[in-house]
Protein backbone atom coordinates (compact mmCIF):
# COMPACT_ATOMS: atom_id res chain seq x y z
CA UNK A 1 0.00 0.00 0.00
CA UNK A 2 1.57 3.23 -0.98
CA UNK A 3 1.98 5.89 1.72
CA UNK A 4 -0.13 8.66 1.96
CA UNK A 5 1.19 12.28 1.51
CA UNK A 6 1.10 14.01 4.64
CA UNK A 7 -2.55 16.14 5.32
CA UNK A 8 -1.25 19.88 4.84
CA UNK A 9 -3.14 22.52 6.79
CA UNK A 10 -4.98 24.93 4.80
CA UNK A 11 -3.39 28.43 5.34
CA UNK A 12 -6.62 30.14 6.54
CA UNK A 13 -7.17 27.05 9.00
CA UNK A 14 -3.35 27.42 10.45
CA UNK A 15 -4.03 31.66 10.14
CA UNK A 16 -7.00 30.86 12.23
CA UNK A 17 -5.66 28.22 14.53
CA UNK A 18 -2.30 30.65 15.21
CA UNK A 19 -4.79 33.47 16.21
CA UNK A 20 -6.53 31.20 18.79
CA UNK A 21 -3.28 29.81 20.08
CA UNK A 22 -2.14 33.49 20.53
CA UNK A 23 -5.19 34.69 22.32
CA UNK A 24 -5.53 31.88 24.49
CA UNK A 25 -2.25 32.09 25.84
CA UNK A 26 -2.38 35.83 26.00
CA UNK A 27 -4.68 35.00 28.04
CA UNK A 28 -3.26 32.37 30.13
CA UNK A 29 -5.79 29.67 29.62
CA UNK A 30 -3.95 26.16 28.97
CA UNK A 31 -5.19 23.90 25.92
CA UNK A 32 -6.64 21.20 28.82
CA UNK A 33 -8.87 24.45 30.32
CA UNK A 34 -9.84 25.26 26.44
CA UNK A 35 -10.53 21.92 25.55
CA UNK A 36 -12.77 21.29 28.96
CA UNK A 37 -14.70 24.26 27.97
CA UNK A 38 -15.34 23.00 24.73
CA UNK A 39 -16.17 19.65 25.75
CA UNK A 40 -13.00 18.49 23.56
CA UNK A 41 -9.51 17.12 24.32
CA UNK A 42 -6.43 19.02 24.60
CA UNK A 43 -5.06 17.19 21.81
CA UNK A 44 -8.27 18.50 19.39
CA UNK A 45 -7.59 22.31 20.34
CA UNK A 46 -3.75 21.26 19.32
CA UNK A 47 -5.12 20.06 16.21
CA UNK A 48 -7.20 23.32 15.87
CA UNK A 49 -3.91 25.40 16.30
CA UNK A 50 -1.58 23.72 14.07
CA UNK A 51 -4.49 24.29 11.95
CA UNK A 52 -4.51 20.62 10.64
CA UNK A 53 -8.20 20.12 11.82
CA UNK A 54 -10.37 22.60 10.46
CA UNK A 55 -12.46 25.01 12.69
CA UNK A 56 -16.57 24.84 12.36
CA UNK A 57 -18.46 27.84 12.51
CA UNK A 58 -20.60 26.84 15.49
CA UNK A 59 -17.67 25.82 17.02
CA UNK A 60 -15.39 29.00 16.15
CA UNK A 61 -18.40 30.89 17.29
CA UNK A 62 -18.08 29.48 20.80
CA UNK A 63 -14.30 29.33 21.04
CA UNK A 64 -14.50 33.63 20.15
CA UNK A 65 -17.17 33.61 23.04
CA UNK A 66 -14.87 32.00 25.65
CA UNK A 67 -11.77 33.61 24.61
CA UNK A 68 -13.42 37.41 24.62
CA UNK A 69 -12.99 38.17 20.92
CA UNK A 70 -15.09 39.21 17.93
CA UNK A 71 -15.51 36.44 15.49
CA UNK A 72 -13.01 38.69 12.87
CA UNK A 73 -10.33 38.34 15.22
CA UNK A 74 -8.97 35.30 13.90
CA UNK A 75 -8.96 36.60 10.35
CA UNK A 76 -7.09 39.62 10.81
CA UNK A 77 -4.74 40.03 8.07
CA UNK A 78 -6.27 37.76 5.88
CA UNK A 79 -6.64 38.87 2.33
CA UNK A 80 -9.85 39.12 0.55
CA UNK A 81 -10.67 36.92 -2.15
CA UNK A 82 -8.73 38.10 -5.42
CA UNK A 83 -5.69 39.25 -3.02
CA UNK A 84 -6.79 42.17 -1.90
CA UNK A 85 -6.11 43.65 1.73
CA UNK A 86 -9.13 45.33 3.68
CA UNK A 87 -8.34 48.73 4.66
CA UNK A 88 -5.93 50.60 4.35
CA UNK A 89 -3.52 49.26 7.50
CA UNK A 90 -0.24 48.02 6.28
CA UNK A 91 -0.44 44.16 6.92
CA UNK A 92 1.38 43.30 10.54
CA UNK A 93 4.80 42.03 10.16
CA UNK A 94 4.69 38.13 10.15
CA UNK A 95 7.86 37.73 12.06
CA UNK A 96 6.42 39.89 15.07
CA UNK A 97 3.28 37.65 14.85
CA UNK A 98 4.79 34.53 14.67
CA UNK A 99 7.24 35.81 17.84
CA UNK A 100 4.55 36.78 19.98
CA UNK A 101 2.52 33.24 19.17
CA UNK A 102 5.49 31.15 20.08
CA UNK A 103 5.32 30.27 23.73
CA UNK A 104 9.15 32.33 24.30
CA UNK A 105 7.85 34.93 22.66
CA UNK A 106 4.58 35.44 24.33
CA UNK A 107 6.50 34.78 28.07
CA UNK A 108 9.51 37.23 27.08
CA UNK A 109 6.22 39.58 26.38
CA UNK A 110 4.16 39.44 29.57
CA UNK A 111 7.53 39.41 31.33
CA UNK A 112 8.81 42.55 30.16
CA UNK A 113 5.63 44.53 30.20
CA UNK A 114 5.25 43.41 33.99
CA UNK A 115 8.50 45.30 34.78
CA UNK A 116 7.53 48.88 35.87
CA UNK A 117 10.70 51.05 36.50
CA UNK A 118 11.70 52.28 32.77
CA UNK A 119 15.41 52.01 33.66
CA UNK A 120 15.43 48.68 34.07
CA UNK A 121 13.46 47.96 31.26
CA UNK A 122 15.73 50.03 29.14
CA UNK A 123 18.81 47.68 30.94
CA UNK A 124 16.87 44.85 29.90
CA UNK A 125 16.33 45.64 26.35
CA UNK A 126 19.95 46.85 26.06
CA UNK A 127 20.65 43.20 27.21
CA UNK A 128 18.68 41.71 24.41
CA UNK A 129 20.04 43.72 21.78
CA UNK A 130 23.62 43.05 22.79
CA UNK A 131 23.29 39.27 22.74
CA UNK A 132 21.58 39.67 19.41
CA UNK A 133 24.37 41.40 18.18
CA UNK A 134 26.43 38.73 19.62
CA UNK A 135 24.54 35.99 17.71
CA UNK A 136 25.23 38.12 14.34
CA UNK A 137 28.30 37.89 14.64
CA UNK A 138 29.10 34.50 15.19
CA UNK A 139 27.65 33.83 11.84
């Protein structure tokens, strides 16, 4: 029996699934808590993220309602059919998006917003920058 290509995930089902992931942990609520709530496993609302198992509208419909966001949240940035952007915002840069979904990137996030004195934010920036200069030139 031949093997089966590997199911790819439709890019406005991972689009979607990235925008939940990213809201539920800004959030703080764990896949187990979302998955209770939805009367699913924590390995469906993985599937939902990686965008491998696609979203239904009832179901999207609820998972907006328990995270606290409009239905168009999870389309934001997605073009129109034909290719064509809505408005006139420049689209958000993926690389910032797909920082602030990883689960680094989100921590590093709430971490350094929590800090209050703006010198030591400044320090801790300066930090960051330095051992990304560091990396750059090791390469």
């Amino acid at each position: 029996m031949p093997d089966l290509p590997k199911k790819q995930a439709n890019p406005i089902d991972a689009q979607v699934g990235s925008r939940l992931r990213l809201r539920r942990m800004m959030i703080g609520m764990s896949q187990e808590r979302l998955g209770e709530l939805l009367g699913l496993t924590f390995q469906q609302v993985q599937k939902y993220e990686k965008g491998v198992n696609r979203i239904g509208a009832g179901r999207l419909f609820e998972v907006s309602r328990i995270l606290g966001v409009p239905i168009h949240y999870f389309y934001e940035n997605v073009p129109e059919a034909g290719g064509k952007s809505t408005g006139f915002a420049e689209p958000e840069s993926p690389p910032v998006i797909e920082f602030v979904s990883s689960g680094e990137g989100l921590q590093l996030s709430l971490a350094f917003m929590r800090i209050k004195d703006p010198k030591v934010r400044k320090r801790v920036l300066d930090l960051v920058k330095s051992l990304g200069e560091e990396a750059d030139k090791k390469e």
